[in-house]
N, C-alpha and C. Protein backbone atom coordinates (compact mmCIF):
# COMPACT_ATOMS: atom_id res chain seq x y z
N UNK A 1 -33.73 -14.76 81.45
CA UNK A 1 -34.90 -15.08 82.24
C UNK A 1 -36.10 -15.46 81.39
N UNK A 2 -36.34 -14.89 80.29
CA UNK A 2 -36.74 -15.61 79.33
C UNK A 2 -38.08 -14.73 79.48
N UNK A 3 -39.15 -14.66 78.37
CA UNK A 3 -39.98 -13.34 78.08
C UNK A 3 -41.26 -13.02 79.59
N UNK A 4 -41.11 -12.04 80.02
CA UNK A 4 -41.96 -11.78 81.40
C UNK A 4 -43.27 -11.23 80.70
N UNK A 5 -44.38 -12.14 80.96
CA UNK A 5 -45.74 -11.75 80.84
C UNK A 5 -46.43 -11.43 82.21
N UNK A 6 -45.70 -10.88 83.53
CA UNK A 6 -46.08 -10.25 84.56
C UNK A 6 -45.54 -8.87 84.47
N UNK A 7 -46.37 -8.82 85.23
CA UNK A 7 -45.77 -7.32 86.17
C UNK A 7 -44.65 -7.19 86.52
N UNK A 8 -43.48 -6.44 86.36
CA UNK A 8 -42.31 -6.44 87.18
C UNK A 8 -42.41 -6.78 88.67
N UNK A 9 -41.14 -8.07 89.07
CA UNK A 9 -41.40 -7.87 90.36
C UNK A 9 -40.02 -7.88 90.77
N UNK A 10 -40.26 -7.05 91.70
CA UNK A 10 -38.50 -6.36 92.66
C UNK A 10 -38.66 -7.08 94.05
N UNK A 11 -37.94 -7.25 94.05
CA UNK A 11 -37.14 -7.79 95.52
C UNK A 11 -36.17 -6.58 96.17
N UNK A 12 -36.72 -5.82 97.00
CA UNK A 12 -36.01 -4.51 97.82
C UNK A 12 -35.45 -5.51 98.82
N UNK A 13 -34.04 -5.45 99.71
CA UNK A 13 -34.15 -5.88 100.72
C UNK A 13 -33.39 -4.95 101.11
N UNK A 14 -33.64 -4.09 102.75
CA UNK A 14 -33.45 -2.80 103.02
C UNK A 14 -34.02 -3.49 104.42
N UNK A 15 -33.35 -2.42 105.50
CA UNK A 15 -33.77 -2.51 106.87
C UNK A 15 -34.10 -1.79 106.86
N UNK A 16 -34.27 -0.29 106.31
CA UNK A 16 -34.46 0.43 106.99
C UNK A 16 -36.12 1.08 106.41
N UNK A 17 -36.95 1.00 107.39
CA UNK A 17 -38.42 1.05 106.93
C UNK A 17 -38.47 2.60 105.93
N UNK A 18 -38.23 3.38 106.66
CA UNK A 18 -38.04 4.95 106.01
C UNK A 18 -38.14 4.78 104.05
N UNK A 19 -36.51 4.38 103.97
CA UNK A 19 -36.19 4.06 102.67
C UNK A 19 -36.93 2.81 102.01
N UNK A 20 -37.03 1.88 102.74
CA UNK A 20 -37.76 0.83 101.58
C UNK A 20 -39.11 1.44 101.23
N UNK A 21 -40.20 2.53 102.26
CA UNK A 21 -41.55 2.96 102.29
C UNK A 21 -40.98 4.13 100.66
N UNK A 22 -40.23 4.72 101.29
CA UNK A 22 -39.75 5.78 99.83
C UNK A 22 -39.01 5.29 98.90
N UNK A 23 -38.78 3.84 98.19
CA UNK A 23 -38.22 3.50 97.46
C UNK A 23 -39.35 2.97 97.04
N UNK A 24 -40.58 2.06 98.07
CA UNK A 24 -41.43 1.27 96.70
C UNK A 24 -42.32 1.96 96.68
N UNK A 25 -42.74 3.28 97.39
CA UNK A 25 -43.66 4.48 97.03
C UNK A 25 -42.99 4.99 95.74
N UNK A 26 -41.98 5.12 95.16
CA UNK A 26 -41.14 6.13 94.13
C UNK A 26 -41.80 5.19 92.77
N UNK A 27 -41.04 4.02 93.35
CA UNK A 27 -41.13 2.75 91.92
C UNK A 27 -42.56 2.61 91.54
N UNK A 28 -43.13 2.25 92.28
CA UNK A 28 -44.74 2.54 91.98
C UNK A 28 -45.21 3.23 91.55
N UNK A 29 -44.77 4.41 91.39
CA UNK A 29 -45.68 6.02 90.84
C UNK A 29 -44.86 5.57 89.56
N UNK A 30 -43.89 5.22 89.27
CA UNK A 30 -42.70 5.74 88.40
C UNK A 30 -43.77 4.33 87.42
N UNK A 31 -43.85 3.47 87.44
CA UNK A 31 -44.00 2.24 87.68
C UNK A 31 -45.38 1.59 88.04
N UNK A 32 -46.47 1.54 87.56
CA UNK A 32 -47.53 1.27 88.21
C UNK A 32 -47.72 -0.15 88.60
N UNK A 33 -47.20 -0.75 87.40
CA UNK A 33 -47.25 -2.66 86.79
C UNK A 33 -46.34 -2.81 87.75
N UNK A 34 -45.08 -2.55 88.60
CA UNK A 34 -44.33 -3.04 89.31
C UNK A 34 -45.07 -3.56 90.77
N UNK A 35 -44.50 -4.63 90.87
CA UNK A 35 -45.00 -5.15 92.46
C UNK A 35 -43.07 -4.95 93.38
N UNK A 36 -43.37 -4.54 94.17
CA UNK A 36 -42.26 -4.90 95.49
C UNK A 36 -42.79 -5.25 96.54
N UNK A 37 -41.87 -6.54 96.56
CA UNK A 37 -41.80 -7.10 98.15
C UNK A 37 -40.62 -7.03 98.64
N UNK A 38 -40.50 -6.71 100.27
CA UNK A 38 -39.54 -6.16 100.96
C UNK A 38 -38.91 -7.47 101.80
N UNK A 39 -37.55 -7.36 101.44
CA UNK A 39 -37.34 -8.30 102.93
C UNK A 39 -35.96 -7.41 103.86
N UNK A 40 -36.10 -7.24 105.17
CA UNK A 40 -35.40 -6.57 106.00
C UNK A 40 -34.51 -7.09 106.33
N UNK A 41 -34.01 -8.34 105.97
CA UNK A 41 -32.44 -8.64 106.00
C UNK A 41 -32.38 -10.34 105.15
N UNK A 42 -30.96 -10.51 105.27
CA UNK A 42 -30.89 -11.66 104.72
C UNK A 42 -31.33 -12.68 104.47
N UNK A 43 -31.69 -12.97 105.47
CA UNK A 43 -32.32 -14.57 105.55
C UNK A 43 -33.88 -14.22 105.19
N UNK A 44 -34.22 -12.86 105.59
CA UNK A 44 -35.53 -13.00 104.70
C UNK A 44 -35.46 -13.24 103.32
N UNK A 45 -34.70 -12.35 102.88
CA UNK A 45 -34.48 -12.26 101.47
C UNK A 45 -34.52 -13.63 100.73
N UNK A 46 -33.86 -14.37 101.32
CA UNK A 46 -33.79 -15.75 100.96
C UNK A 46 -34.82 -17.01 100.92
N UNK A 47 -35.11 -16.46 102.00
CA UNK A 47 -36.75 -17.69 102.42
C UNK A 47 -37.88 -16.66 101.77
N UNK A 48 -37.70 -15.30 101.04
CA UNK A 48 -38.62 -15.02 99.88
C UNK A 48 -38.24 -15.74 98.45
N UNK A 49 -37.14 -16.26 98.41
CA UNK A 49 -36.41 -16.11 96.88
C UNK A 49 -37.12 -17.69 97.18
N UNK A 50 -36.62 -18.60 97.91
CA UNK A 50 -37.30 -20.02 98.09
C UNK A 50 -38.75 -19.73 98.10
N UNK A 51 -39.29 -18.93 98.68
CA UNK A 51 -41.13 -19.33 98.49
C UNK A 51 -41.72 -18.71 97.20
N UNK A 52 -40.88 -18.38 95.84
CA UNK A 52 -40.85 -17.61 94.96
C UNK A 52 -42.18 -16.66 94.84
N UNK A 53 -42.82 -16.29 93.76
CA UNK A 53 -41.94 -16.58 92.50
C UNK A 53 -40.74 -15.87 92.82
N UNK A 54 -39.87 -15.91 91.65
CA UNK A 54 -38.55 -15.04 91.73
C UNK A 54 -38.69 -13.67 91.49
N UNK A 55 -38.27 -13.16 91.93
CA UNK A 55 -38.43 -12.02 91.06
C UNK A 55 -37.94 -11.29 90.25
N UNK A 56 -37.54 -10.06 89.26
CA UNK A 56 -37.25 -9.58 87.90
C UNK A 56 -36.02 -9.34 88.51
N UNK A 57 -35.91 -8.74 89.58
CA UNK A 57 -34.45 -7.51 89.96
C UNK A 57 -34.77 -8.15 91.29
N UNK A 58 -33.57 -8.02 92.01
CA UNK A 58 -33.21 -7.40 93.28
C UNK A 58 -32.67 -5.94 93.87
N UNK A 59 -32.98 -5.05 94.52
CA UNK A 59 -32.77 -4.22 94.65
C UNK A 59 -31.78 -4.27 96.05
N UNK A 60 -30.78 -4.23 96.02
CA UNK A 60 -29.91 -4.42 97.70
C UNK A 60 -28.99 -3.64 98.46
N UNK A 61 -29.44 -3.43 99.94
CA UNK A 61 -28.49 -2.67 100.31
C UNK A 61 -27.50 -3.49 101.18
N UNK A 62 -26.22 -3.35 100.90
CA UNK A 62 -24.84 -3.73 101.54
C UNK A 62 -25.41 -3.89 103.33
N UNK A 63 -25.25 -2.85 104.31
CA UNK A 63 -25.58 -3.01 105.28
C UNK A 63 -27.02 -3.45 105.69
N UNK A 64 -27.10 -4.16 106.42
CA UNK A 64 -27.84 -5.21 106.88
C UNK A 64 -27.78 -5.79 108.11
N UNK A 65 -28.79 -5.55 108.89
CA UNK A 65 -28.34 -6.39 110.11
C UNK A 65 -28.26 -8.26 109.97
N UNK A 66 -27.12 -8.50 110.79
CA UNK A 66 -26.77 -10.12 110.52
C UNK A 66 -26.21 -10.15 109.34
N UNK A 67 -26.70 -11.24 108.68
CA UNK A 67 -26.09 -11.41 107.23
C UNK A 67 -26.23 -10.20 106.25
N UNK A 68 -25.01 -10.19 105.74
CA UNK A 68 -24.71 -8.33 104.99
C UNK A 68 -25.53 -8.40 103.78
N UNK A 69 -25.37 -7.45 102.61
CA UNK A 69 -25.68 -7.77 101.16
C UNK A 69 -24.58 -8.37 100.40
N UNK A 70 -23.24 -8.71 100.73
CA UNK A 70 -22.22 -9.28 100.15
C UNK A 70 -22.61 -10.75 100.50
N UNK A 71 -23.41 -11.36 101.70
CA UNK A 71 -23.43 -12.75 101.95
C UNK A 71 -24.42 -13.30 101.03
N UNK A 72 -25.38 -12.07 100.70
CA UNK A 72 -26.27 -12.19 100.21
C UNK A 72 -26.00 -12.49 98.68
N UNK A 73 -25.22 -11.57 97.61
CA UNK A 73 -24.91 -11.66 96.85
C UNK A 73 -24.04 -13.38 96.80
N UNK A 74 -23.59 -13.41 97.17
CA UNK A 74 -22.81 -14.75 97.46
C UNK A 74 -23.75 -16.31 97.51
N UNK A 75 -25.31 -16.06 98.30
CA UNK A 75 -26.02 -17.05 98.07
C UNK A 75 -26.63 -16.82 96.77
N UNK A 76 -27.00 -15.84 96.36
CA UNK A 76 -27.34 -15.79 95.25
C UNK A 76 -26.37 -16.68 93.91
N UNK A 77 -25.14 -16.50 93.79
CA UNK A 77 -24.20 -17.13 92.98
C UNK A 77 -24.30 -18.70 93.04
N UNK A 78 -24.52 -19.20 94.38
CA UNK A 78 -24.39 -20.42 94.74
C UNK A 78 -25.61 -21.33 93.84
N UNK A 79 -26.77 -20.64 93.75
CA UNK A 79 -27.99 -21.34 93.06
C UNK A 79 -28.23 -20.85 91.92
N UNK A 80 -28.22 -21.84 91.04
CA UNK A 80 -28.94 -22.45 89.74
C UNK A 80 -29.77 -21.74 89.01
N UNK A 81 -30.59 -21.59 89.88
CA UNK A 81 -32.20 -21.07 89.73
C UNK A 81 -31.85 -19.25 90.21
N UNK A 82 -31.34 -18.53 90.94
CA UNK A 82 -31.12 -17.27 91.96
C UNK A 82 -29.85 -16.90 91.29
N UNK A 83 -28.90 -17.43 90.62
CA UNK A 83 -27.86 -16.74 89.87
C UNK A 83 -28.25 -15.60 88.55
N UNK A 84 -29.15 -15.94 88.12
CA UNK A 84 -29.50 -15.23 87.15
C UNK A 84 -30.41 -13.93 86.85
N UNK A 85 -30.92 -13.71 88.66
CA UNK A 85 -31.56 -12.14 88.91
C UNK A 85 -30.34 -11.64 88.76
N UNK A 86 -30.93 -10.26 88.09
CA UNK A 86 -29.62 -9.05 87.98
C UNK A 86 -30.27 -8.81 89.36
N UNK A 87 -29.31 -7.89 90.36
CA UNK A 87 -29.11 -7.20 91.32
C UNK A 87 -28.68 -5.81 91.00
N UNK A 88 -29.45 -5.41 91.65
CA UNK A 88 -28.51 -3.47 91.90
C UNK A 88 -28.28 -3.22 93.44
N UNK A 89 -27.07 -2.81 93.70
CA UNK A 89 -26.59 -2.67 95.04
C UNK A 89 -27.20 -1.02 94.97
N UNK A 90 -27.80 -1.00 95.82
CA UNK A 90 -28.03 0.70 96.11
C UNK A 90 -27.87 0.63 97.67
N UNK A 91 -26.63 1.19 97.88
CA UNK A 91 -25.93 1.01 99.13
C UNK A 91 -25.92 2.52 99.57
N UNK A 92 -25.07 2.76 100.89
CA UNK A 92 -24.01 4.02 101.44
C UNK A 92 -22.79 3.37 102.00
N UNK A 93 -22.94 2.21 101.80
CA UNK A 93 -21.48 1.76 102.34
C UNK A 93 -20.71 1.82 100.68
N UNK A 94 -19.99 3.24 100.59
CA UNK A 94 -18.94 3.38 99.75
C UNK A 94 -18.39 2.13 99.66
N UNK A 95 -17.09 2.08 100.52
CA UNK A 95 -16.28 0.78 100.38
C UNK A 95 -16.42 -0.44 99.95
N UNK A 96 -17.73 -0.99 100.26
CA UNK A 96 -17.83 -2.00 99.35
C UNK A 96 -18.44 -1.71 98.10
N UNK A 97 -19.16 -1.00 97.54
CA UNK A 97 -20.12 -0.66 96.54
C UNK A 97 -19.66 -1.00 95.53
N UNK A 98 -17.99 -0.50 95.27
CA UNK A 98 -17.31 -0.66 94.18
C UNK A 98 -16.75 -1.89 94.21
N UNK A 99 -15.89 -3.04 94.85
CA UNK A 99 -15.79 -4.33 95.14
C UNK A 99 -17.16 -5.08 94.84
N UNK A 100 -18.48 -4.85 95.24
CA UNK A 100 -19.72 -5.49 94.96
C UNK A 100 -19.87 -5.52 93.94
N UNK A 101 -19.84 -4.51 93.11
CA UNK A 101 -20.33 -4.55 91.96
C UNK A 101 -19.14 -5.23 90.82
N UNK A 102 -17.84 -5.25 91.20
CA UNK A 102 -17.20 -5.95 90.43
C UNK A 102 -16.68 -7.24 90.73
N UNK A 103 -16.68 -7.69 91.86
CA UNK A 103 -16.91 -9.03 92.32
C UNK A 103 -17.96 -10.65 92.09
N UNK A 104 -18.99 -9.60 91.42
CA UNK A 104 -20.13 -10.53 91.27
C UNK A 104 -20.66 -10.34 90.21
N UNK A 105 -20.53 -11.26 89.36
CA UNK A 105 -21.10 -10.89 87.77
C UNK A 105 -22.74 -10.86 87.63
N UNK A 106 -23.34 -11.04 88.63
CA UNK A 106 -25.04 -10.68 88.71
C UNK A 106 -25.69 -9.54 89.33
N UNK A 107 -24.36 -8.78 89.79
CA UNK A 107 -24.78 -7.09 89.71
C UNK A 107 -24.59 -6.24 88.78
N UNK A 108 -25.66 -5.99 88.64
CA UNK A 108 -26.35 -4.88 86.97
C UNK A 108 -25.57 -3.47 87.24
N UNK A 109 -25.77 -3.42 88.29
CA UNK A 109 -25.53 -1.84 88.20
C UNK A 109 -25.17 -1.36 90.39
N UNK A 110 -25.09 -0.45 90.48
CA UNK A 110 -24.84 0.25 91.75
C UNK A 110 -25.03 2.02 91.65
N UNK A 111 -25.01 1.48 92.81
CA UNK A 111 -25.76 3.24 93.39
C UNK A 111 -25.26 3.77 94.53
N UNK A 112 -24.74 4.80 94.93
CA UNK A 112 -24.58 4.95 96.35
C UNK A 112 -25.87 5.59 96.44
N UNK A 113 -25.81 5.57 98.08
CA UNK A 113 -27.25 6.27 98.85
C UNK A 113 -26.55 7.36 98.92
N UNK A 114 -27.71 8.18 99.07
CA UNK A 114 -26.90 10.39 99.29
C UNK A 114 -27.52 10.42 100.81
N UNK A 115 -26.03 11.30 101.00
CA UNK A 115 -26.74 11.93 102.34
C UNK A 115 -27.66 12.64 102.87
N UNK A 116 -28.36 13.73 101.75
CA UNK A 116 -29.13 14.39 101.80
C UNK A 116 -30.39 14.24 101.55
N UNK A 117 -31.91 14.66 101.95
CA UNK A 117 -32.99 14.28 101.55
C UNK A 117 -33.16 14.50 100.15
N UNK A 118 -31.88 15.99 100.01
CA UNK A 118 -32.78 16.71 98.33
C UNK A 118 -31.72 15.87 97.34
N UNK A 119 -30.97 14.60 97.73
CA UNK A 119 -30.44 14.52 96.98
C UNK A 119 -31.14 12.52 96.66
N UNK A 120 -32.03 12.53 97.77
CA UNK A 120 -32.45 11.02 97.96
C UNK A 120 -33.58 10.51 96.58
N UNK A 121 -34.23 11.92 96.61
CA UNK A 121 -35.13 11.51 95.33
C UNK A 121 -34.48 11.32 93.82
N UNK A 122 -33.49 11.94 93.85
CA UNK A 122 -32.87 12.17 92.29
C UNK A 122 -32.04 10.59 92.09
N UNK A 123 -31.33 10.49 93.45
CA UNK A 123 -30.67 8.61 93.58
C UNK A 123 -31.89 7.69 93.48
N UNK A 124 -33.29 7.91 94.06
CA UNK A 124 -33.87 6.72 93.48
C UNK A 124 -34.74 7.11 91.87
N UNK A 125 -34.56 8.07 91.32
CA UNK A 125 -34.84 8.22 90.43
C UNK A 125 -34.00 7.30 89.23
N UNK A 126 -32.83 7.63 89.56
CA UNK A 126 -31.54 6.24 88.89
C UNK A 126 -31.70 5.19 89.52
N UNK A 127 -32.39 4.84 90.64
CA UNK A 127 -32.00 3.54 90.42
C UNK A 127 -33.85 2.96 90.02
N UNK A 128 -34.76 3.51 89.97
CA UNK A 128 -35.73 3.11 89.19
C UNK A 128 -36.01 3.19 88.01
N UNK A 129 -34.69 3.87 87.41
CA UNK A 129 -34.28 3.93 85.77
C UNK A 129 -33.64 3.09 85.62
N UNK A 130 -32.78 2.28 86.25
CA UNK A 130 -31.82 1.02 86.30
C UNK A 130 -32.51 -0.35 86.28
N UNK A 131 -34.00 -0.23 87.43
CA UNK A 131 -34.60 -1.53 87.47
C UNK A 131 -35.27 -1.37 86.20
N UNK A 132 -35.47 -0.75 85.68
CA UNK A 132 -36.53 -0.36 84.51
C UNK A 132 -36.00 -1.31 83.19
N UNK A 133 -34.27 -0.28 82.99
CA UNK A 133 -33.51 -0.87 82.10
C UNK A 133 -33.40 -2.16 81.98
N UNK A 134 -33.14 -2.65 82.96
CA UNK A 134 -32.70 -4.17 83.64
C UNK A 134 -33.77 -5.39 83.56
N UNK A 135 -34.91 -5.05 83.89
CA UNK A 135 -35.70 -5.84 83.96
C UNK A 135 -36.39 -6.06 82.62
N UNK A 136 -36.37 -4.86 81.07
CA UNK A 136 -36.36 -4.84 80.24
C UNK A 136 -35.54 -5.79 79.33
N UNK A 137 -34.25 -5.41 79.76
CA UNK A 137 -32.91 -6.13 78.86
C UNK A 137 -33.57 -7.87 79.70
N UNK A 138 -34.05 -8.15 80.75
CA UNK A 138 -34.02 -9.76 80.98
C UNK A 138 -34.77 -10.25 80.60
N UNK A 139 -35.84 -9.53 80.07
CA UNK A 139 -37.52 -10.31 79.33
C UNK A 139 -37.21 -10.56 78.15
């Protein structure tokens, strides 16, 4: 991606308001220089990636209403310019998590989601150690 003289910027795309509010509340504290913008399903995600800038990481969850995070991952491959964000799947859909992440050579890393609240902070603790790593190794 070549040397970043911004701020980290993440691309969360998450439906579910709860978790994206406690994922870019986490990254932010963790993270001050980080910007996130949210998109709640696919096609947002996409008509953000087109109105750029791009951003450092994607952060993605598998389920999705309409278009999944696998369709998603998939447009991503297709472009030129969008092939080369690392992605982290931070999913709860087990079943694909492991197929996602080895299916697509522009996912960095994966995460499952926990079921539990006391176990929700310690999972985004890894995966804001992951965007950290990640967005480091691409500058």
């Amino acid at each position: 991606m070549g040397s970043t003289t911004h701020p980290a910027r993440i691309l969360l795309v998450e439906d579910d308001d709860t978790e994206a509010e406690l994922f870019a509340g986490m990254l932010v504290r963790k993270s001050p220089e980080c910007t996130v913008a949210r998109a709640a399903s696919g096609h947002e995600a996409l008509a953000k990636l087109a109105d750029g800038p791009l951003p450092d990481c994607v952060v993605l969850d598998l389920r999705l209403p309409g278009e999944d995070g696998i369709w998603i991952l998939e447009r991503l491959l297709e472009s030129p310019e969008w092939r080369t964000i690392p992605v982290i799947v931070f999913s709860g859909d087990v079943s694909r998590l492991g197929p996602a992440s080895s299916q697509f050579p522009n996912v960095a890393s994966s995460v499952r989601k926990p079921h539990s609240v006391e176990e929700y902070e310690a999972a985004l603790l890894i995966v804001c150690a992951i965007v950290g790593a990640t967005v480091s190794a691409a500058a």
